[in-house]
Protein backbone atom coordinates (compact mmCIF):
# COMPACT_ATOMS: atom_id res chain seq x y z
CA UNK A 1 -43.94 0.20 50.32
CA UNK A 2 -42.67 -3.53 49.01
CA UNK A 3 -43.95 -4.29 45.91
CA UNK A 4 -44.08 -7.99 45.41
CA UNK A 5 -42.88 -9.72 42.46
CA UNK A 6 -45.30 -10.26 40.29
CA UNK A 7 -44.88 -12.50 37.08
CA UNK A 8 -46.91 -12.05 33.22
CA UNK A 9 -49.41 -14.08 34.36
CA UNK A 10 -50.65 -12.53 37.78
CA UNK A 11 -50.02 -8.98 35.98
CA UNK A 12 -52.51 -10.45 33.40
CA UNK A 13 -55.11 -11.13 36.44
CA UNK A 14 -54.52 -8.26 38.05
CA UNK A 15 -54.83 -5.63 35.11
CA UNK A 16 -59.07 -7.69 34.68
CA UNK A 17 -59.23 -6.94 38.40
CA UNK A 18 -58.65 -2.91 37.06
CA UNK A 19 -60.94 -2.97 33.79
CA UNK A 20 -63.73 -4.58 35.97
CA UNK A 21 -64.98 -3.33 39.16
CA UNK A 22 -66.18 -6.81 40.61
CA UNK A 23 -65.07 -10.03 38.86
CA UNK A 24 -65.32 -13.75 39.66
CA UNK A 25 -62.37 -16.37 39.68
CA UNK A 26 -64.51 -18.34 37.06
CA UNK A 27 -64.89 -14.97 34.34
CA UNK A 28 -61.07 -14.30 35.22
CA UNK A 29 -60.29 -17.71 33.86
CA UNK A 30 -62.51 -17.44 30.68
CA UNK A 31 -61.18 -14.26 29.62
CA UNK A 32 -57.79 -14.82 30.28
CA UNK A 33 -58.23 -18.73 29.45
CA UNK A 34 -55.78 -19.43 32.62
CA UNK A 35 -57.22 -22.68 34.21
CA UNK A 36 -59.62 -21.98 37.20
CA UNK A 37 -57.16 -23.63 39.90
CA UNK A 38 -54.31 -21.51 38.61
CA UNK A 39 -56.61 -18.37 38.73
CA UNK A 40 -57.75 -19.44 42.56
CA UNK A 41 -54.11 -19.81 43.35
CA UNK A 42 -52.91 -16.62 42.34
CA UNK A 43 -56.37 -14.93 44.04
CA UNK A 44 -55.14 -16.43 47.58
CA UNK A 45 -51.47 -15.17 46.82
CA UNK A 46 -53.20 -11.85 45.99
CA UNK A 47 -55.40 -11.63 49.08
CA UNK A 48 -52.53 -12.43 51.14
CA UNK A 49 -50.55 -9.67 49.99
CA UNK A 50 -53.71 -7.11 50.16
CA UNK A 51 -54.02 -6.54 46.43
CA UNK A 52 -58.01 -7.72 46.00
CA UNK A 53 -60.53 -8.21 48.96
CA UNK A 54 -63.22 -11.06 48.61
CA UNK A 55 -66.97 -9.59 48.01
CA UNK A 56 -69.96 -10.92 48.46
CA UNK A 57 -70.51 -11.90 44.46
CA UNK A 58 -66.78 -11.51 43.67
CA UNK A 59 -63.47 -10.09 44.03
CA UNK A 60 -62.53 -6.72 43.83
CA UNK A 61 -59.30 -4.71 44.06
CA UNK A 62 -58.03 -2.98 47.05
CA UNK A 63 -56.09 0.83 46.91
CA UNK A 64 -52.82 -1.13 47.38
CA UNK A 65 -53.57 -3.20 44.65
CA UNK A 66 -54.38 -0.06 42.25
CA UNK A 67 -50.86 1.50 43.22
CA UNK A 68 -49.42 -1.79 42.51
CA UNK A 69 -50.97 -2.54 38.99
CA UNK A 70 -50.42 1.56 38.18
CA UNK A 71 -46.42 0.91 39.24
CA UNK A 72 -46.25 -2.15 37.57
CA UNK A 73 -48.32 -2.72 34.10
CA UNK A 74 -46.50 -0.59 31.81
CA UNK A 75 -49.80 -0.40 29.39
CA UNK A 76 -51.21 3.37 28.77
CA UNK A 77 -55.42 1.88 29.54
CA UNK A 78 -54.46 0.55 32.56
CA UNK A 79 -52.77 3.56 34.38
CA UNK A 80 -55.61 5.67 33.02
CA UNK A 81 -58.17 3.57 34.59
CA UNK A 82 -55.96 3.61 37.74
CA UNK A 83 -55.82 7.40 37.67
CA UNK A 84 -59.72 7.33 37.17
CA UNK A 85 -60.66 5.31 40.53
């Protein structure tokens, strides 16, 4: 597998899309207080490499995306809640 490089900021994104099962673009940007066209630009980059899937109400994270946050988010909460799912 090719893991894409990811930088602090889509690592940030990406470890919400783990702690929450279905999340908007506009709660990603409150909690992480990233501006919303930021946040929809690194969504699109994210759906294009497979790492979230667009729901009905949301966005949620795909199994490659899980591998990808659990090889790359060195943070102890994170890789549990990948091991959990």
């Amino acid at each position: 597998m090719i893991v894409p490089h990811l930088n602090r900021r889509d690592l940030e994104v990406l470890g919400i899309f783990i702690q929450m099962i279905l999340c908007s673009a506009y709660k990603i940007s409150k909690i992480t207080n990233i501006p919303s066209a930021s946040i929809w630009r690194i969504l699109v980059r994210f759906s294009t490499l497979g790492l979230i899937i667009k729901e009905e109400r949301g966005f949620k994270v795909t199994p490659r995306g899980l591998v990808i946050a659990y090889l790359l988010i060195d943070k102890d909460y994170i890789r549990d809640k990948v091991a959990e799912r």
